[in-house]
Every structure is written in structure tokens, then in C-alpha cells.
PDB file of N, CA and C in Angstrom:
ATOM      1  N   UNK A   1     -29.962 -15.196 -11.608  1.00  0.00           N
ATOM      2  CA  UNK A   1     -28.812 -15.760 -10.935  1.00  0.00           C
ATOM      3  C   UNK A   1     -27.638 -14.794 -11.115  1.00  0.00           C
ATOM      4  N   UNK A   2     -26.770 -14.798  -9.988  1.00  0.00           N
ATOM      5  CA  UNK A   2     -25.798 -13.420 -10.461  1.00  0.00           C
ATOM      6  C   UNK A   2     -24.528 -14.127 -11.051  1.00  0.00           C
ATOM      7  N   UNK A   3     -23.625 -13.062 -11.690  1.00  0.00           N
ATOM      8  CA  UNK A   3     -22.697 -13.760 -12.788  1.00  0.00           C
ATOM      9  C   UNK A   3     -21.510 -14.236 -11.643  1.00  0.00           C
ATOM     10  N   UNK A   4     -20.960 -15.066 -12.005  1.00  0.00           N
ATOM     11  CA  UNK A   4     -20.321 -15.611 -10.705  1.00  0.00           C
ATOM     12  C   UNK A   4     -18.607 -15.735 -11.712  1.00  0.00           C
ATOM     13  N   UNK A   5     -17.408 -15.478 -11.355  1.00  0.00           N
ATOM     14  CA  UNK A   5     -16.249 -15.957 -12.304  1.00  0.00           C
ATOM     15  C   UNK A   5     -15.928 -17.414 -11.730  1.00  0.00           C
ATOM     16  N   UNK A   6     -15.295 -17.469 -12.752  1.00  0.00           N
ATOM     17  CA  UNK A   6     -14.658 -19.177 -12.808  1.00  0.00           C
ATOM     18  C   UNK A   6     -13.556 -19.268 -11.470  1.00  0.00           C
ATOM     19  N   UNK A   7     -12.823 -18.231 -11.562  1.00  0.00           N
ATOM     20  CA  UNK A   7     -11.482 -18.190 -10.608  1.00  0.00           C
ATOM     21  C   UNK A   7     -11.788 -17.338  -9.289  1.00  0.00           C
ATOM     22  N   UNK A   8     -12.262 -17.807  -8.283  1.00  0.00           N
ATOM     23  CA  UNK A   8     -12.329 -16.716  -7.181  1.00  0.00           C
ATOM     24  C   UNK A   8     -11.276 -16.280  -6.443  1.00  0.00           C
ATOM     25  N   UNK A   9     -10.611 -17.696  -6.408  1.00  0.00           N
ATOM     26  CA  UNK A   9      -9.532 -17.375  -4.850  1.00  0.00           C
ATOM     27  C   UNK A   9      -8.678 -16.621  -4.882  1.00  0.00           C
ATOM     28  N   UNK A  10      -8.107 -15.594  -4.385  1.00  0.00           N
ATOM     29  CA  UNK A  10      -7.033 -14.766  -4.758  1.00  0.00           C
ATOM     30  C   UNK A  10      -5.577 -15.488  -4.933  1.00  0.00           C
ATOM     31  N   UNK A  11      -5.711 -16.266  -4.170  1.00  0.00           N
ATOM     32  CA  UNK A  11      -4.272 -17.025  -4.647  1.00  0.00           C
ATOM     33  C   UNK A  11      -4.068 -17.539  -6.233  1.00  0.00           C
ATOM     34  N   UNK A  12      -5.308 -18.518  -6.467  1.00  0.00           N
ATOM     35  CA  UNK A  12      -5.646 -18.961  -7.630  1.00  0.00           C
ATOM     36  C   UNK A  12      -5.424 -18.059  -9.045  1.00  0.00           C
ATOM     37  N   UNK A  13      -5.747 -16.678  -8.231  1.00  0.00           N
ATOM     38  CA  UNK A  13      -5.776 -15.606  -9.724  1.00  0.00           C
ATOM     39  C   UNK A  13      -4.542 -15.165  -9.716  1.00  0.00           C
ATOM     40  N   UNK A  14      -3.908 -15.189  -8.318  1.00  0.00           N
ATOM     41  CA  UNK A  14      -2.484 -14.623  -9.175  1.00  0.00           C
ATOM     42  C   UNK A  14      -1.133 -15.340  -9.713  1.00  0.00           C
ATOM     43  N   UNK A  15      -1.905 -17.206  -9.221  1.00  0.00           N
ATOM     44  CA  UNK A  15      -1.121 -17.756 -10.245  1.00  0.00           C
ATOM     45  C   UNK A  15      -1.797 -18.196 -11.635  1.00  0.00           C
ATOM     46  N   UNK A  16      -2.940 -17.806 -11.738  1.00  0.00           N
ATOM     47  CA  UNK A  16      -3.626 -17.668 -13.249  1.00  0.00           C
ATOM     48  C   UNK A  16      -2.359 -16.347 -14.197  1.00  0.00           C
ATOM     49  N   UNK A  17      -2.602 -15.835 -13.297  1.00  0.00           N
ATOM     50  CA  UNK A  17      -1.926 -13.953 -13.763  1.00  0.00           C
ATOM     51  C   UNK A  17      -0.480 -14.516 -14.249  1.00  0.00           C
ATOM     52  N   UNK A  18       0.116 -15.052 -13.211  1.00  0.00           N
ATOM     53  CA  UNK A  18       1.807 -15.485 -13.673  1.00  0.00           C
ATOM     54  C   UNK A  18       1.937 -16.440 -14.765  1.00  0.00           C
ATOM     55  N   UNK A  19       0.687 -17.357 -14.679  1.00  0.00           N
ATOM     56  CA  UNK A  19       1.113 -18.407 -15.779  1.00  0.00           C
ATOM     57  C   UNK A  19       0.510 -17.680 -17.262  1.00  0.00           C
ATOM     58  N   UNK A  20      -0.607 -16.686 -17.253  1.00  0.00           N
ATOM     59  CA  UNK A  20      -1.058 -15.819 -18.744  1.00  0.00           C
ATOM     60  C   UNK A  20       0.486 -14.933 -18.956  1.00  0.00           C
ATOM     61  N   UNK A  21       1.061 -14.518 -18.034  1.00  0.00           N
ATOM     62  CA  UNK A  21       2.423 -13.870 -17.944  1.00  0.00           C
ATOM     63  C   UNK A  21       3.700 -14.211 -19.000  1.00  0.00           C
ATOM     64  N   UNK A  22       4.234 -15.682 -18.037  1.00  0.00           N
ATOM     65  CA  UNK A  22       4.960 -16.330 -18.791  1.00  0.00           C
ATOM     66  C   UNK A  22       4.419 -16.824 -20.383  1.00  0.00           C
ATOM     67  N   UNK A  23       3.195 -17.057 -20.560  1.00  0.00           N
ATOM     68  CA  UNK A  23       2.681 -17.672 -21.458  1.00  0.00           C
ATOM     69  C   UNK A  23       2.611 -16.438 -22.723  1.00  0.00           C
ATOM     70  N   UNK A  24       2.447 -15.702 -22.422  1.00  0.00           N
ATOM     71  CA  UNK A  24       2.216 -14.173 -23.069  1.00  0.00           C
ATOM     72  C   UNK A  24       4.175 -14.338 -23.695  1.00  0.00           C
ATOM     73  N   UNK A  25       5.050 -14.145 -22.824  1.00  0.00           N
ATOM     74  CA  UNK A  25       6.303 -14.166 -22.750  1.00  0.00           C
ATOM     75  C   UNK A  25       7.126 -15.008 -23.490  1.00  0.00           C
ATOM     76  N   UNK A  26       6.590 -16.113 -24.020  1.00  0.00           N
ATOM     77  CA  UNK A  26       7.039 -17.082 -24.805  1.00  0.00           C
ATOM     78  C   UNK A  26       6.490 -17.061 -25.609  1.00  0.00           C
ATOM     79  N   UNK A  27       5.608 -16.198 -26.181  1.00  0.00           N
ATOM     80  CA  UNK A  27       5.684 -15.778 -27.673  1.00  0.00           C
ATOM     81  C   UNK A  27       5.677 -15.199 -27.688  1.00  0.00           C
ATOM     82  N   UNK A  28       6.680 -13.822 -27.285  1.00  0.00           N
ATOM     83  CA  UNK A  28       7.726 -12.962 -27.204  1.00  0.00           C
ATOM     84  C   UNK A  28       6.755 -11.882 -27.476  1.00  0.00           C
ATOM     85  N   UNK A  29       6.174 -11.920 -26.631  1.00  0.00           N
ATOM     86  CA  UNK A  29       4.450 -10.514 -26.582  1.00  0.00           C
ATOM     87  C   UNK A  29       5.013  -9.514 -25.691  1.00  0.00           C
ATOM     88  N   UNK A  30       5.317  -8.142 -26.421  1.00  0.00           N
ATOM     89  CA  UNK A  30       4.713  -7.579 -24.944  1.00  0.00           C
ATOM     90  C   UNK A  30       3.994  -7.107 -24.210  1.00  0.00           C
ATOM     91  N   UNK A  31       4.196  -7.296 -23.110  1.00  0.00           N
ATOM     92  CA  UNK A  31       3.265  -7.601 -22.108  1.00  0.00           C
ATOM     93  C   UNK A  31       2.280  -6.275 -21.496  1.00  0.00           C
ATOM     94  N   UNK A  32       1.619  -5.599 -21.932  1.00  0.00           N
ATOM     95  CA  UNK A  32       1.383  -4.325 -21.353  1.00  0.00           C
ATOM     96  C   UNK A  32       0.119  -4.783 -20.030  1.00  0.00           C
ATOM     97  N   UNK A  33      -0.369  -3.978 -19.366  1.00  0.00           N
ATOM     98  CA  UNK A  33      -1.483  -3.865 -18.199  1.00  0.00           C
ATOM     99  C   UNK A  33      -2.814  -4.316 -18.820  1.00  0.00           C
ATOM    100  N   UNK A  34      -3.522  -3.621 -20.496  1.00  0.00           N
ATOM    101  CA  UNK A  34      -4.085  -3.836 -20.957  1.00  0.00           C
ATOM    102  C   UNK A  34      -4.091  -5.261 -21.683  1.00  0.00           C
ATOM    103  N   UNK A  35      -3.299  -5.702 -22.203  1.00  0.00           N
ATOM    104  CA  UNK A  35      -3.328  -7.008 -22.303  1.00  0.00           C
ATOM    105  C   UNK A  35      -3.473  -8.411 -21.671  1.00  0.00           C
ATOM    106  N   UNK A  36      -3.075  -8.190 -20.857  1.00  0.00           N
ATOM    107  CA  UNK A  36      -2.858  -8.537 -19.311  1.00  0.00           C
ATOM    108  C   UNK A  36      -5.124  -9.041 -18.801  1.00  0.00           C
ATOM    109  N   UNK A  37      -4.826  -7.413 -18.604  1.00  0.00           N
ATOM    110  CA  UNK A  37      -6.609  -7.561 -18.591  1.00  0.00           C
ATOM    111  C   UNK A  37      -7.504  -8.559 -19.354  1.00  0.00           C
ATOM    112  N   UNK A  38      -7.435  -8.102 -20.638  1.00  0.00           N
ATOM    113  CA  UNK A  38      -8.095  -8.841 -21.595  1.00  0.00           C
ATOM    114  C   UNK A  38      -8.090 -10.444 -21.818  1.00  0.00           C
ATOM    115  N   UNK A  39      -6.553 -10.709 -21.624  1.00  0.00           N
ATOM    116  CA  UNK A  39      -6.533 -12.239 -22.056  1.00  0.00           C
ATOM    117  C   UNK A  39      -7.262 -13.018 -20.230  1.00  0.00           C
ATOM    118  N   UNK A  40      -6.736 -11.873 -18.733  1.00  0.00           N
ATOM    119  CA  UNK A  40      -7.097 -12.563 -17.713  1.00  0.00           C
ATOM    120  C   UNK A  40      -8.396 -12.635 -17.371  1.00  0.00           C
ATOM    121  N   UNK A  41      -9.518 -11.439 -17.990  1.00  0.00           N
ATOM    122  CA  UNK A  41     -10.849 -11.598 -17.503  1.00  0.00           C
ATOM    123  C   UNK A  41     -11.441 -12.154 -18.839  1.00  0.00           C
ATOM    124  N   UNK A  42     -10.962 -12.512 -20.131  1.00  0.00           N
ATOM    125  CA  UNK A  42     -11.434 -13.437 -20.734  1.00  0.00           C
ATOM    126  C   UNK A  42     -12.736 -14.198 -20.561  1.00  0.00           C
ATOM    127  N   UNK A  43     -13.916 -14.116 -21.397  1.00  0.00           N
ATOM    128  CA  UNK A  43     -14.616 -15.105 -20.537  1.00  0.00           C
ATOM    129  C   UNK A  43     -15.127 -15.306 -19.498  1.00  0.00           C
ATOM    130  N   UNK A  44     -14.834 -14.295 -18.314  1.00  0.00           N
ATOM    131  CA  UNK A  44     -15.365 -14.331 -17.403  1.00  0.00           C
ATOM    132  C   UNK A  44     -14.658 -15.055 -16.226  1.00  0.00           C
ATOM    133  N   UNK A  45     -13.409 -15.488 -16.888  1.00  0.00           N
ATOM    134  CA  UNK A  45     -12.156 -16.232 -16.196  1.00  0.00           C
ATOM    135  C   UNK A  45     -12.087 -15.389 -14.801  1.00  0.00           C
ATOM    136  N   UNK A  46     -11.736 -14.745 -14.891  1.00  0.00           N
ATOM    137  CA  UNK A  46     -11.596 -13.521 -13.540  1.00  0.00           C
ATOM    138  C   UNK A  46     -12.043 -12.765 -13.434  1.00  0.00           C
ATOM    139  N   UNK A  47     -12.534 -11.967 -12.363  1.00  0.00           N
ATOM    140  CA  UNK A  47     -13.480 -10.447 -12.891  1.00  0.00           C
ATOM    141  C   UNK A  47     -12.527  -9.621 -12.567  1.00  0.00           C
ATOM    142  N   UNK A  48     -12.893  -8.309 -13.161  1.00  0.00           N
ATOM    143  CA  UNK A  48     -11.733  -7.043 -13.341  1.00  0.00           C
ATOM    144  C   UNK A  48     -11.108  -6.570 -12.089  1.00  0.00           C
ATOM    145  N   UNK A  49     -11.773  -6.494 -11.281  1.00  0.00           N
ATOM    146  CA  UNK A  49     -11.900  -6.066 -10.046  1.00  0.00           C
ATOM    147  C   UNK A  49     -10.875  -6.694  -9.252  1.00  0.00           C
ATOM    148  N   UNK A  50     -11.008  -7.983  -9.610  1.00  0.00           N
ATOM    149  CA  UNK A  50     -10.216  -8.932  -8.542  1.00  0.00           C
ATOM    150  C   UNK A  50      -8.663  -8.799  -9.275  1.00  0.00           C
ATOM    151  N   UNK A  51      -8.900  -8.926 -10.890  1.00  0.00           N
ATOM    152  CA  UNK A  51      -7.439  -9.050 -11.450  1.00  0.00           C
ATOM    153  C   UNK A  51      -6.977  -7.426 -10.865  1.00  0.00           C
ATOM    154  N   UNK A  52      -7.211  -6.414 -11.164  1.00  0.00           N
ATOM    155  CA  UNK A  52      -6.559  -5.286 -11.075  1.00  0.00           C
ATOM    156  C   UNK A  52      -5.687  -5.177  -9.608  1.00  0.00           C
ATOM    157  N   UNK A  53      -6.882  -6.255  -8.431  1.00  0.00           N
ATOM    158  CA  UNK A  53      -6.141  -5.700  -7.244  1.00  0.00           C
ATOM    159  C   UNK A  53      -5.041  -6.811  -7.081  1.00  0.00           C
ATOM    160  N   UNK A  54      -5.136  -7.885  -7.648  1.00  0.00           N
ATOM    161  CA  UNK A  54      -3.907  -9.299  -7.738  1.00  0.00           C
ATOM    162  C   UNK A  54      -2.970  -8.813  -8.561  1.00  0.00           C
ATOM    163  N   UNK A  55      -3.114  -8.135  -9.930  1.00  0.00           N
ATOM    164  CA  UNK A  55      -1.836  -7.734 -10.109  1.00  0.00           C
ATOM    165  C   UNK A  55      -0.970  -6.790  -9.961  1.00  0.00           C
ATOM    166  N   UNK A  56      -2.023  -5.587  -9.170  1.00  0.00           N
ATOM    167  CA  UNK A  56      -1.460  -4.674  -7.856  1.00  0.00           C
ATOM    168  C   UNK A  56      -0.161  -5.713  -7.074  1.00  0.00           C
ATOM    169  N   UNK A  57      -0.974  -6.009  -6.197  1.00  0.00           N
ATOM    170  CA  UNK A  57      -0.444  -6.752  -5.556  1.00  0.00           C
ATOM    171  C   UNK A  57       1.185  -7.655  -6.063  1.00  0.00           C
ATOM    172  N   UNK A  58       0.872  -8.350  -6.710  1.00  0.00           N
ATOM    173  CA  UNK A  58       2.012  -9.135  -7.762  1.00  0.00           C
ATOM    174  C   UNK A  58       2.701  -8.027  -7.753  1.00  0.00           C
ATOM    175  N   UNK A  59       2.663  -6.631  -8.335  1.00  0.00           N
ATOM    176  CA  UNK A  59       4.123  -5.607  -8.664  1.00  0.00           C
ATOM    177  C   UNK A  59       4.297  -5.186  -7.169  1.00  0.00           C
ATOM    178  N   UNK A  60       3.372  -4.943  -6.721  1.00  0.00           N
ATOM    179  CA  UNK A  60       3.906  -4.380  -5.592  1.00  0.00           C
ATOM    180  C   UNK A  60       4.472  -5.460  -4.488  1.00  0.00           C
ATOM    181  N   UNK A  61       4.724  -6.792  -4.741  1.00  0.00           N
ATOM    182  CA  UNK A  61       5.395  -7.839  -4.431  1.00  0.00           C
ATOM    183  C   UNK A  61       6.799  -7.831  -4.898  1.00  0.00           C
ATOM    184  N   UNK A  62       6.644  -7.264  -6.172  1.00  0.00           N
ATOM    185  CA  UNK A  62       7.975  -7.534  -6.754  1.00  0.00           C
ATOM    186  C   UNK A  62       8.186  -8.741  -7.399  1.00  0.00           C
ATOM    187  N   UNK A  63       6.715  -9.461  -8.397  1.00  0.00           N
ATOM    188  CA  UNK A  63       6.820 -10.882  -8.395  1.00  0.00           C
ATOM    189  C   UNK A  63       6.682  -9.977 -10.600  1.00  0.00           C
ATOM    190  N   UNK A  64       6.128  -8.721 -10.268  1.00  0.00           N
ATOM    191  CA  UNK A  64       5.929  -8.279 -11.358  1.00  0.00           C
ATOM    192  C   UNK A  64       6.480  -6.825 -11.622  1.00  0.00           C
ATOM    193  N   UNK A  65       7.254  -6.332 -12.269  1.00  0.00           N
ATOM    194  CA  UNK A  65       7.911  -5.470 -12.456  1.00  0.00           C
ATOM    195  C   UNK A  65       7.768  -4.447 -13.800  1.00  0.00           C
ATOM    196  N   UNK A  66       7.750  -2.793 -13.902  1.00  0.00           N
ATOM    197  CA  UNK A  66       7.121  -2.395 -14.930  1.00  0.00           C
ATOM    198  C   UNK A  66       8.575  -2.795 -15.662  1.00  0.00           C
ATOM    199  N   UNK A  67       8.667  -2.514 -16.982  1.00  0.00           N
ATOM    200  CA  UNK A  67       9.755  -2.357 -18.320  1.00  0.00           C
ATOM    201  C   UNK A  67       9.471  -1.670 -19.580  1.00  0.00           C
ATOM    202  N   UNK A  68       9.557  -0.252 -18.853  1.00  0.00           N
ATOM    203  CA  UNK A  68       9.665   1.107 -20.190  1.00  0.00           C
ATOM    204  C   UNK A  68      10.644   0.734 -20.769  1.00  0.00           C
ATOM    205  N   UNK A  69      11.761   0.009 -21.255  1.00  0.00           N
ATOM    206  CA  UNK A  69      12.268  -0.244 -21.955  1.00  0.00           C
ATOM    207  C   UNK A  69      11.842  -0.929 -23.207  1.00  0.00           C
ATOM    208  N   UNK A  70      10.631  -1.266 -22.743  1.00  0.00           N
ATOM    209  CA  UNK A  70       9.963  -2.631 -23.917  1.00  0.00           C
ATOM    210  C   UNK A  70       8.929  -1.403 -24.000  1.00  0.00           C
ATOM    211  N   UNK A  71       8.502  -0.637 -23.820  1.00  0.00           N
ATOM    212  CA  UNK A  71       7.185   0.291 -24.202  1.00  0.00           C
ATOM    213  C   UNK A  71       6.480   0.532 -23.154  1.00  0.00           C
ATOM    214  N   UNK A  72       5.638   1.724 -23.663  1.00  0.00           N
ATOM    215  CA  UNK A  72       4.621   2.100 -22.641  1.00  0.00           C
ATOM    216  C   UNK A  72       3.835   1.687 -22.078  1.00  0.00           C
ATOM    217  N   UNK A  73       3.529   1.811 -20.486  1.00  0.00           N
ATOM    218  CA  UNK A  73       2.931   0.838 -19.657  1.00  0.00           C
ATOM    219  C   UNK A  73       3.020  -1.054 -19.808  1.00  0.00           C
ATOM    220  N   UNK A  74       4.633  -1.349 -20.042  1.00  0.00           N
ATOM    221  CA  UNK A  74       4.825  -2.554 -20.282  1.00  0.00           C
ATOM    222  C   UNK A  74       5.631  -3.248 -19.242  1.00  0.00           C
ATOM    223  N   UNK A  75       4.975  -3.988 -19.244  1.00  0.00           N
ATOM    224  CA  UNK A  75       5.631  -5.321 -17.845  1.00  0.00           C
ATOM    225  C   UNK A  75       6.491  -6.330 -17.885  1.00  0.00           C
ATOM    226  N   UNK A  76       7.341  -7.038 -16.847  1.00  0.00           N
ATOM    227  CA  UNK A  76       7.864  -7.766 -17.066  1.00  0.00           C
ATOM    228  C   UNK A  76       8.117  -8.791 -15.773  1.00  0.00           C
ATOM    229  N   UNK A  77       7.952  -9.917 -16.191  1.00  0.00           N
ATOM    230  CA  UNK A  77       7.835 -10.841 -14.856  1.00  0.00           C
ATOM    231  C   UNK A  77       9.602 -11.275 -14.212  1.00  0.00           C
ATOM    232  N   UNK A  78       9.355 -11.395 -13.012  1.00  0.00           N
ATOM    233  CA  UNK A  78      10.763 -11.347 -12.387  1.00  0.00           C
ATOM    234  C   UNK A  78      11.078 -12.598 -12.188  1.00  0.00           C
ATOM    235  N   UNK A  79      12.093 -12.386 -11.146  1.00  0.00           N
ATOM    236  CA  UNK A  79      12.689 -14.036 -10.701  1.00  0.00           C
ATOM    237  C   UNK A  79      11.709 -14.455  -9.919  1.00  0.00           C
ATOM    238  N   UNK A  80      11.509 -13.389  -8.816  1.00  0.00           N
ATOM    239  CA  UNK A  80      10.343 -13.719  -7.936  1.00  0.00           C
ATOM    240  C   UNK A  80       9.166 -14.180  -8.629  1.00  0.00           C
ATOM    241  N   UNK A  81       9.026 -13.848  -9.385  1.00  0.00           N
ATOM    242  CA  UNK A  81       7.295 -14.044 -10.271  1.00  0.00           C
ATOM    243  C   UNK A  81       7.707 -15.284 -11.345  1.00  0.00           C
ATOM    244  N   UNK A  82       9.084 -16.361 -10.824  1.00  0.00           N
ATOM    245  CA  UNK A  82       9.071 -17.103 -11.979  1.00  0.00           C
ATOM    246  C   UNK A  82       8.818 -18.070 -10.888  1.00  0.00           C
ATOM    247  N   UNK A  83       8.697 -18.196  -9.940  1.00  0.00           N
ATOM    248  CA  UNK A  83       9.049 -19.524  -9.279  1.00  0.00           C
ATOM    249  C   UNK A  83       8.074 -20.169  -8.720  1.00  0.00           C
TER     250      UNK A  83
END
């Protein structure tokens, strides 16, 4: 049987993505790309493939924004990406 993820829909994953985001964010984590990965394909929660191109997408929305200020390759969710 082939491995199938829990979350298919693309919509679905990139409000999976915003809510691991904020959730990451309130216990004052930061947030890098790699982390991001790990906690979203978790389990099999999402597959890599799909997260990489949803949270493409998300920055290049402007719902997700980088922040070298907080460190290397580190992110930060916007107004757009709060609502």
C-alpha cells in the first residue's frame, strides 16, 4: 500500500504551517526553515515535498517573511500570516 500523509490539501497545509508557526512563536523559538520542516512533516503529517512548496508559497505571499535579525535562515510570521 503506498505511504499516503495525513494532510493533503494544499490549503490545509498551509494553515497547518501558520498554526506550527505561531505555535513555535509562543514559546519564543526561533523559527528557522529546518525546524519548520521537522516539526511539519512530523509523522508523516505532511510530506516534504508538499511543505517546501506551501511554505514557498506562504513567503512568497508575504504571509511569511525571512528575519536575519533573529539568525541564520530564520523566519518570521507577518500580519498577513496572522489572520
Amino acid at each position: 500500500m503506498p505511504y499516503k500523509s495525513l494532510i493533503i490539501d494544499k490549503t490545509d497545509i498551509k494553515v497547518y504551517i501558520l498554526y506550527v508557526f505561531r505555535l513555535l512563536k509562543n514559546l519564543d523559538q526561533t523559527v528557522t526553515f529546518e525546524l519548520m520542516s521537522e516539526v511539519v512533516t512530523w509523522e508523516g503529517a505532511v510530506n516534504y515535498f508538499d511543505f517546501v512548496e506551501q511554505f514557498t508559497f506562504l513567503v512568497d505571499n508575504g504571509s511569511i517573511a525571512e528575519a536575519p535579525e533573529k539568525g541564520k535562515d530564520a523566519y518570521d510570521i507577518t500580519d498577513i500570516g496572522m489572520m
